[in-house]
Protein backbone atom coordinates (compact mmCIF):
# COMPACT_ATOMS: atom_id res chain seq x y z
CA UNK A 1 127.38 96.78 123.15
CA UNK A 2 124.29 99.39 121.93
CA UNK A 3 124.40 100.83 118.99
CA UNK A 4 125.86 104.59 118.84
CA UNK A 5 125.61 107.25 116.08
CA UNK A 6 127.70 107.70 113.20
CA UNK A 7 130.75 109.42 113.67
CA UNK A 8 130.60 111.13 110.43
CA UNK A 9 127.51 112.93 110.79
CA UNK A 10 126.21 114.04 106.81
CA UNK A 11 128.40 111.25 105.93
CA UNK A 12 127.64 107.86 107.02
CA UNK A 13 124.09 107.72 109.39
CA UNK A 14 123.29 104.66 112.06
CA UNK A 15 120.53 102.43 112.39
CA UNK A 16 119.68 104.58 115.71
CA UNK A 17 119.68 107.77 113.29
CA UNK A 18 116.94 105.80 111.46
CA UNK A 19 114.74 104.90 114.13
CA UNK A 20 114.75 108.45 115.09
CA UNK A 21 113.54 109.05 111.45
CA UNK A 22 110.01 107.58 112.66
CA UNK A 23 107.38 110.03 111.81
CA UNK A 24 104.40 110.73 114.17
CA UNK A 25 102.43 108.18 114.37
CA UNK A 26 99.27 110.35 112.95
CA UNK A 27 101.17 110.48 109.98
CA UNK A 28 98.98 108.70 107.29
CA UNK A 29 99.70 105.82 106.35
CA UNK A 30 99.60 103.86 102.56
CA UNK A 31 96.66 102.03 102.68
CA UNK A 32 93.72 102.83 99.42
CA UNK A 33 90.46 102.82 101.90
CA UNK A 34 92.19 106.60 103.19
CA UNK A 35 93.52 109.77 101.75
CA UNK A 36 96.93 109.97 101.60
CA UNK A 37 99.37 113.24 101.99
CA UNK A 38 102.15 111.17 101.97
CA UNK A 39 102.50 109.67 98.38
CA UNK A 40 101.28 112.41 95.57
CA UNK A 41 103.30 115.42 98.02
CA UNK A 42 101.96 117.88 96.09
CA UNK A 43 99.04 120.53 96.82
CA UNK A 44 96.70 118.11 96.29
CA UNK A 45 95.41 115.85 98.31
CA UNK A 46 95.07 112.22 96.74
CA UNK A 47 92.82 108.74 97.31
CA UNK A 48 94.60 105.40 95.47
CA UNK A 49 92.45 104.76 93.02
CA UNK A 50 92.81 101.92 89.94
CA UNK A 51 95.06 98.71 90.35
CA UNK A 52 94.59 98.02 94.06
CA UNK A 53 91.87 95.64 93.09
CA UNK A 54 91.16 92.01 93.35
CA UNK A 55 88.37 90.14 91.68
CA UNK A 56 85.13 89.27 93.75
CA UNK A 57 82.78 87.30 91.53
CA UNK A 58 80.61 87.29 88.67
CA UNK A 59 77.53 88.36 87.66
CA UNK A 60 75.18 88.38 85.11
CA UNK A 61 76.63 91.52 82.20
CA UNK A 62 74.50 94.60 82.34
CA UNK A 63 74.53 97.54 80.20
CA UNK A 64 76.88 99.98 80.77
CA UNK A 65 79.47 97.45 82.15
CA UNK A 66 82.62 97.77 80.92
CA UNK A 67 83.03 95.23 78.31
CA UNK A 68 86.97 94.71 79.53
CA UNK A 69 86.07 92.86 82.27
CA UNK A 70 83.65 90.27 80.82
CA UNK A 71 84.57 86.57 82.10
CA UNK A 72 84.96 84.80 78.56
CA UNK A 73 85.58 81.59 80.85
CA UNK A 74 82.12 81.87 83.20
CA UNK A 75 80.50 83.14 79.77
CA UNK A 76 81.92 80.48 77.51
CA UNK A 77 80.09 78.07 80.14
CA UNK A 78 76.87 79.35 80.53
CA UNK A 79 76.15 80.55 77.46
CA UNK A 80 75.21 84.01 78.80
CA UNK A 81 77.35 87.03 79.13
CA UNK A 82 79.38 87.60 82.60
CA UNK A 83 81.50 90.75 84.32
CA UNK A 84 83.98 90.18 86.86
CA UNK A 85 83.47 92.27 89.40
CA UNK A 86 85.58 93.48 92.04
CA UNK A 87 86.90 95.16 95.51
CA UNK A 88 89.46 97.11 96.52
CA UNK A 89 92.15 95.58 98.16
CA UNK A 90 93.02 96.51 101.65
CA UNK A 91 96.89 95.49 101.38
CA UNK A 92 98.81 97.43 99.60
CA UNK A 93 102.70 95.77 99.49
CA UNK A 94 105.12 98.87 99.81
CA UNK A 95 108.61 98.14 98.00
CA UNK A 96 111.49 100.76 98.48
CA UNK A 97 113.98 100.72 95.69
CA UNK A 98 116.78 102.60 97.15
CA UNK A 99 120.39 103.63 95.57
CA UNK A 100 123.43 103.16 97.39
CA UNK A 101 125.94 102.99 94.74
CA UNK A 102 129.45 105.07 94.33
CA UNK A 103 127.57 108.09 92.88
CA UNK A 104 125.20 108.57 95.80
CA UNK A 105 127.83 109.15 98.39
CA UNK A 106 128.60 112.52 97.22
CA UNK A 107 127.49 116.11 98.98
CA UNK A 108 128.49 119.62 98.97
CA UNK A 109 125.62 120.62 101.26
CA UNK A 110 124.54 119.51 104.62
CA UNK A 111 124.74 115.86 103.83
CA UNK A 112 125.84 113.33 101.39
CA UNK A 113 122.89 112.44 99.02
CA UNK A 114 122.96 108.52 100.09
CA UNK A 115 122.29 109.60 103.51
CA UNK A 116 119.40 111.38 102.56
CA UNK A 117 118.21 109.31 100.33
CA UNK A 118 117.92 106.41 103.53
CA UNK A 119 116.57 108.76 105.55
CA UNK A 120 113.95 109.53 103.07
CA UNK A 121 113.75 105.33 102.58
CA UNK A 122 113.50 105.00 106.51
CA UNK A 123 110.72 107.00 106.83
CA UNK A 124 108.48 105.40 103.99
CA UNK A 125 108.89 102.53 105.19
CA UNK A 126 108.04 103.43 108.67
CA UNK A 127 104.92 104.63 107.27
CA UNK A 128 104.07 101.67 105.69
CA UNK A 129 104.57 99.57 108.40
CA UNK A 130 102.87 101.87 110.87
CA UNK A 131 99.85 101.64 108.56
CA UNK A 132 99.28 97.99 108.46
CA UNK A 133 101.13 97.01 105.13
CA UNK A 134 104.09 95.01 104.09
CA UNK A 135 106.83 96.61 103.50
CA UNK A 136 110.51 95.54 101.49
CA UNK A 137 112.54 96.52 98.55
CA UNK A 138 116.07 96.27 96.74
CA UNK A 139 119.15 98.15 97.79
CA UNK A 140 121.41 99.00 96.23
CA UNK A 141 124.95 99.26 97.01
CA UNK A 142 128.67 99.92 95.89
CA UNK A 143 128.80 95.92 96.23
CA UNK A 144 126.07 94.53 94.38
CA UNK A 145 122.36 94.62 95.78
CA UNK A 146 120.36 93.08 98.41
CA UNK A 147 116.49 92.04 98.34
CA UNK A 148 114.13 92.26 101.15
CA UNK A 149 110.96 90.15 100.82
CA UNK A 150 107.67 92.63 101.86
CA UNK A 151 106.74 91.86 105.25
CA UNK A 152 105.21 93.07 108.44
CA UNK A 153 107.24 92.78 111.15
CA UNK A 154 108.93 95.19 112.77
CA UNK A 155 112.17 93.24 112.50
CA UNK A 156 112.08 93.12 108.92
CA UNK A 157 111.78 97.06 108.76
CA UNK A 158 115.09 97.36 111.13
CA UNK A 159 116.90 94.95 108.98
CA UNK A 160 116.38 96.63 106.19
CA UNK A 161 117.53 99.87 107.73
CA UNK A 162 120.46 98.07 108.95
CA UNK A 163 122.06 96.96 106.03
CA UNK A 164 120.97 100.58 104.36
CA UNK A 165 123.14 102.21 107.08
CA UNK A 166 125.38 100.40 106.50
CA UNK A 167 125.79 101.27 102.95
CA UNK A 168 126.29 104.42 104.16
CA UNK A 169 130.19 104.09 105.91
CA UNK A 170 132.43 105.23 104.08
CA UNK A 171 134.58 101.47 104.65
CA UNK A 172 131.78 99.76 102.66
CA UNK A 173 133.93 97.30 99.78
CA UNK A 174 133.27 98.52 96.02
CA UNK A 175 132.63 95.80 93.33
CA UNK A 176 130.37 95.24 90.72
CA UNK A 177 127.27 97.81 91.02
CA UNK A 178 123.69 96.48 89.65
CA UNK A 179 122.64 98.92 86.24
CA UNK A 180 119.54 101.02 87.37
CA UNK A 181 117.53 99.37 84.52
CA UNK A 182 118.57 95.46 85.48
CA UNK A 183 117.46 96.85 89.61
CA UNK A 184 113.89 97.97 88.12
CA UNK A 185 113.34 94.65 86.00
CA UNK A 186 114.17 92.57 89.44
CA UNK A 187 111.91 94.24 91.16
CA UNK A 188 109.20 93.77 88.66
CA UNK A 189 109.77 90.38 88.79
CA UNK A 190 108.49 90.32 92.62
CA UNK A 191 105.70 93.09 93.25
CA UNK A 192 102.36 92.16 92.85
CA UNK A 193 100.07 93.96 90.99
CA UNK A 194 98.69 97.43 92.74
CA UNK A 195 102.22 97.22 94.73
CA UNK A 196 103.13 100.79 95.81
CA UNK A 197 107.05 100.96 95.07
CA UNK A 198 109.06 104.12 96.09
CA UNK A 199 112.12 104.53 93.80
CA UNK A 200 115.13 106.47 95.53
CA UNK A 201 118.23 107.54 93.21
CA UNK A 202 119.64 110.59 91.51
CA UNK A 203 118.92 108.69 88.17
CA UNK A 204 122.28 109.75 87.00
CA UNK A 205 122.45 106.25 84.69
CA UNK A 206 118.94 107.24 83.59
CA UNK A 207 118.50 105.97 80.05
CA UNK A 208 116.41 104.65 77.44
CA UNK A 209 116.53 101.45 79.19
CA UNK A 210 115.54 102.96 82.42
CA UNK A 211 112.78 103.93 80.88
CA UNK A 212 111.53 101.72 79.09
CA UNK A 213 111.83 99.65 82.37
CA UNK A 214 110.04 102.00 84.30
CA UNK A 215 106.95 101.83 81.74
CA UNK A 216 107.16 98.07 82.78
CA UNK A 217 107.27 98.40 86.37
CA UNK A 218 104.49 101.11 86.18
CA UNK A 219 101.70 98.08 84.91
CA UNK A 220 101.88 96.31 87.70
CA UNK A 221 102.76 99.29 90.49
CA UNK A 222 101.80 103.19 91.72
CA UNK A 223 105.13 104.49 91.07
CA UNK A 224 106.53 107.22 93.05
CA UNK A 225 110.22 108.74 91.98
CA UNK A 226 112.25 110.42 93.94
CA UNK A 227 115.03 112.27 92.90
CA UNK A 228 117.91 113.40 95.20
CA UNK A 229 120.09 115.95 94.10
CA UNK A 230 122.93 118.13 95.25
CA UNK A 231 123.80 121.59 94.00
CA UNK A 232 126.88 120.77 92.04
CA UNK A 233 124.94 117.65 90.01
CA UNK A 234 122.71 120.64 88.10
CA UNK A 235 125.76 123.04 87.50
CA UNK A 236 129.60 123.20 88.71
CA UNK A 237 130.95 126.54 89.29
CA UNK A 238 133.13 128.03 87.07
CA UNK A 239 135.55 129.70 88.81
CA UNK A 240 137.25 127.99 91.54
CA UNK A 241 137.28 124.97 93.90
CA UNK A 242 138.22 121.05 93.60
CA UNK A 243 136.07 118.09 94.15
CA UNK A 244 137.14 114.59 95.04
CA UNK A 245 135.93 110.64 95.04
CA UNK A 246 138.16 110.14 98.31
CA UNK A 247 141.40 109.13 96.26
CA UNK A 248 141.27 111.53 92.49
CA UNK A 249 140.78 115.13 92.85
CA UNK A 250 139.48 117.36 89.87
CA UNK A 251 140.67 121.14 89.71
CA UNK A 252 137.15 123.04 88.78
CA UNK A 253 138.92 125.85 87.12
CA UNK A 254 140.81 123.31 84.28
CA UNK A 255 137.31 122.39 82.90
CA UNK A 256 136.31 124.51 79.56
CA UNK A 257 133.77 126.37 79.37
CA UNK A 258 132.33 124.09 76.99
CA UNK A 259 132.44 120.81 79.46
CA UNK A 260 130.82 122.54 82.30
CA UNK A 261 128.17 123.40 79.73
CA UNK A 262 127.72 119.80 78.43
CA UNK A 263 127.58 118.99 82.45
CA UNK A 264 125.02 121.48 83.38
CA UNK A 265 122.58 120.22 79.87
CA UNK A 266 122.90 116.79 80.67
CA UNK A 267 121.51 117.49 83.95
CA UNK A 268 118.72 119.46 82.82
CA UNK A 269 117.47 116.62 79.73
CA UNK A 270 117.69 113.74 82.50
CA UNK A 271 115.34 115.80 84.29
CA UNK A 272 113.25 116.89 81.39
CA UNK A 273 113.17 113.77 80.28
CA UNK A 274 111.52 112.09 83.72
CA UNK A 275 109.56 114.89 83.96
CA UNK A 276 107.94 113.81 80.83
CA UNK A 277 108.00 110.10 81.54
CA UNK A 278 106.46 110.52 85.04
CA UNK A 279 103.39 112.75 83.53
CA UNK A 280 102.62 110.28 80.56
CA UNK A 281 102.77 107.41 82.82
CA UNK A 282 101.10 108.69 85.77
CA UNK A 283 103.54 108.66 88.20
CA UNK A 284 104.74 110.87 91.09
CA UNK A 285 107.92 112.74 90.91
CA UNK A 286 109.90 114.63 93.33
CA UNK A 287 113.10 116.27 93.69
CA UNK A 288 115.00 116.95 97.37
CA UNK A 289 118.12 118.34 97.23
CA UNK A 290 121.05 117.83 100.06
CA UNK A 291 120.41 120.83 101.54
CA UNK A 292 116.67 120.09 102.13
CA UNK A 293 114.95 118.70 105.29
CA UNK A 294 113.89 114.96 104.21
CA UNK A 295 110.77 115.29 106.64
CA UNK A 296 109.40 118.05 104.17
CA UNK A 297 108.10 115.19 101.88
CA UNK A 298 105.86 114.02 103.96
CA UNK A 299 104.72 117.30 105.14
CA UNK A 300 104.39 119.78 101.52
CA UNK A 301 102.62 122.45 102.95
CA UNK A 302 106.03 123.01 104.86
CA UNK A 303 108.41 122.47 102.29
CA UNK A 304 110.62 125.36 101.48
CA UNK A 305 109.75 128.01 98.95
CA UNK A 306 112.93 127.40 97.08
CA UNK A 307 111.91 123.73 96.39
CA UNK A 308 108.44 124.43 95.66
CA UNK A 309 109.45 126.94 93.48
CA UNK A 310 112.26 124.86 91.56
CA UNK A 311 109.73 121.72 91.34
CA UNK A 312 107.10 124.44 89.70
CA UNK A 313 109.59 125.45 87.04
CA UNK A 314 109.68 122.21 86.27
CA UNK A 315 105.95 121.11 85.62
């Protein structure tokens, strides 16, 4: 029987959704040898530059080498001082980290965020693959997680956005959800070095560990976070209106004044805080909120003036 859409449009999205998501297929893709528009999305354009390297051979050390790469082994044999040198690599593994859990499926604008959030994953990784490289990840779910191993097959791109849509439905069992820090460390544990990984979340269980983790992750990878947001996660209103989970439902106007305060700051320090994190470790950061069109990331010279102007506030 094919495939249909979801029937809860904003809600829950189908595989078909996702291969809809495709981008053009001019859109560039990952790869170091080109410039790229669709990793730094900012107003400037960007060539990979630094860990997508792999060692060539060894020469002969000449002034004005840098003395980090000398080959003590090669030296230590010859007697005579040697530099590794080396070329860029022309693979680039792209790993999605993408959040699924409880505190995704929540929207008060257009969409629930974990269905733009896979959107947003669907279309990286259609990039990836229609530029040559490998692409996988870890999702992340109400249920646990599931790894994809980086590959380059077309199949393993549509498997990946099958189980993601499927995260999605609304039916999808709840059990133990994987920490945000213990999700980064795993997927240290399998990039290779110069890996580009794409990190999808709202960061709401952002933390010290997180962090630190993140500082890990960003030795070995080009980093890219991407933070989606709805309206209500930076303030709730404070006159009227009721929220739900799908079985508890909160009265906005019993809060104090004082809680909705606490709310709104917490908000604002996570975001200072990877802000900060993302400019001392040299990594991208974005922020999409529910109400946003997802294919404005990979096209920021067409992103909405309220987005823009909200990300500038922020730098």
């Amino acid at each position: 029987m094919a495939q249909t859409n979801s029937k809860l449009p904003g809600i829950e999205i189908g595989k078909p959704d996702l291969i809809r998501a495709r981008p053009p297929r001019g859109t560039t893709g990952f790869a170091p040898s080109g410039r790229v528009r669709t990793h730094q999305w900012g107003t400037n354009r960007s060539i990979f530059l630094g860990r997508g390297m792999e060692f060539a051979e060894s020469r002969v050390y000449q002034p004005g080498d840098d003395v980090k790469n000398i080959d003590w082994r090669v030296t230590a044999r010859t007697g005579q001082t040697h530099t590794k040198l080396f070329q860029e690599e022309r693979e680039r593994p792209v790993h999605i980290l993408l959040d699924l859990r409880a505190m995704m499926h929540f929207g008060s604008r257009v969409r629930f965020k974990s269905n733009l959030a896979t959107e947003i994953a669907a279309q990286l990784a259609w990039v990836g693959h229609d530029g040559g490289d490998r692409v996988g990840g870890l999702l992340l779910h109400k249920d646990g997680y599931k790894d994809f191993k980086a590959a380059r097959t077309r199949r393993a791109v549509l498997e990946f956005m099958e189980a993601a849509a499927e995260a999605t439905h609304l039916d999808q069992p709840v059990g133990q959800e994987l920490a945000l820090p213990k999700a980064i460390r795993r997927l240290r544990h399998s990039v290779r070095p110069g890996a580009l990984v794409f990190l999808i979340s709202d960061f709401w269980d952002f933390n010290d560990v997180t962090e630190q983790e993140l500082q890990r992750l960003s030795l070995r990878a080009h980093i890219t976070l991407i933070m989606v947001n709805d309206p209500l996660d930076e303030a709730l209103p404070r006159s009227a209106g009721r929220v739900t989970n799908g079985e508890d439902i909160l009265s906005l106007s019993s809060l104090k004044s004082r809680s909705l305060d606490e709310y709104s700051l917490a908000y604002s320090d996570r975001l200072d805080r990877l802000h900060a994190l993302t400019r001392r470790r040299g990594m991208a950061f974005h922020t999409i909120s529910t109400g946003d069109d997802p294919r404005s990331l990979l096209n920021p010279d067409k992103r909405s003036a309220s987005s823009q102007n909200h990300q500038g506030a922020r730098s």
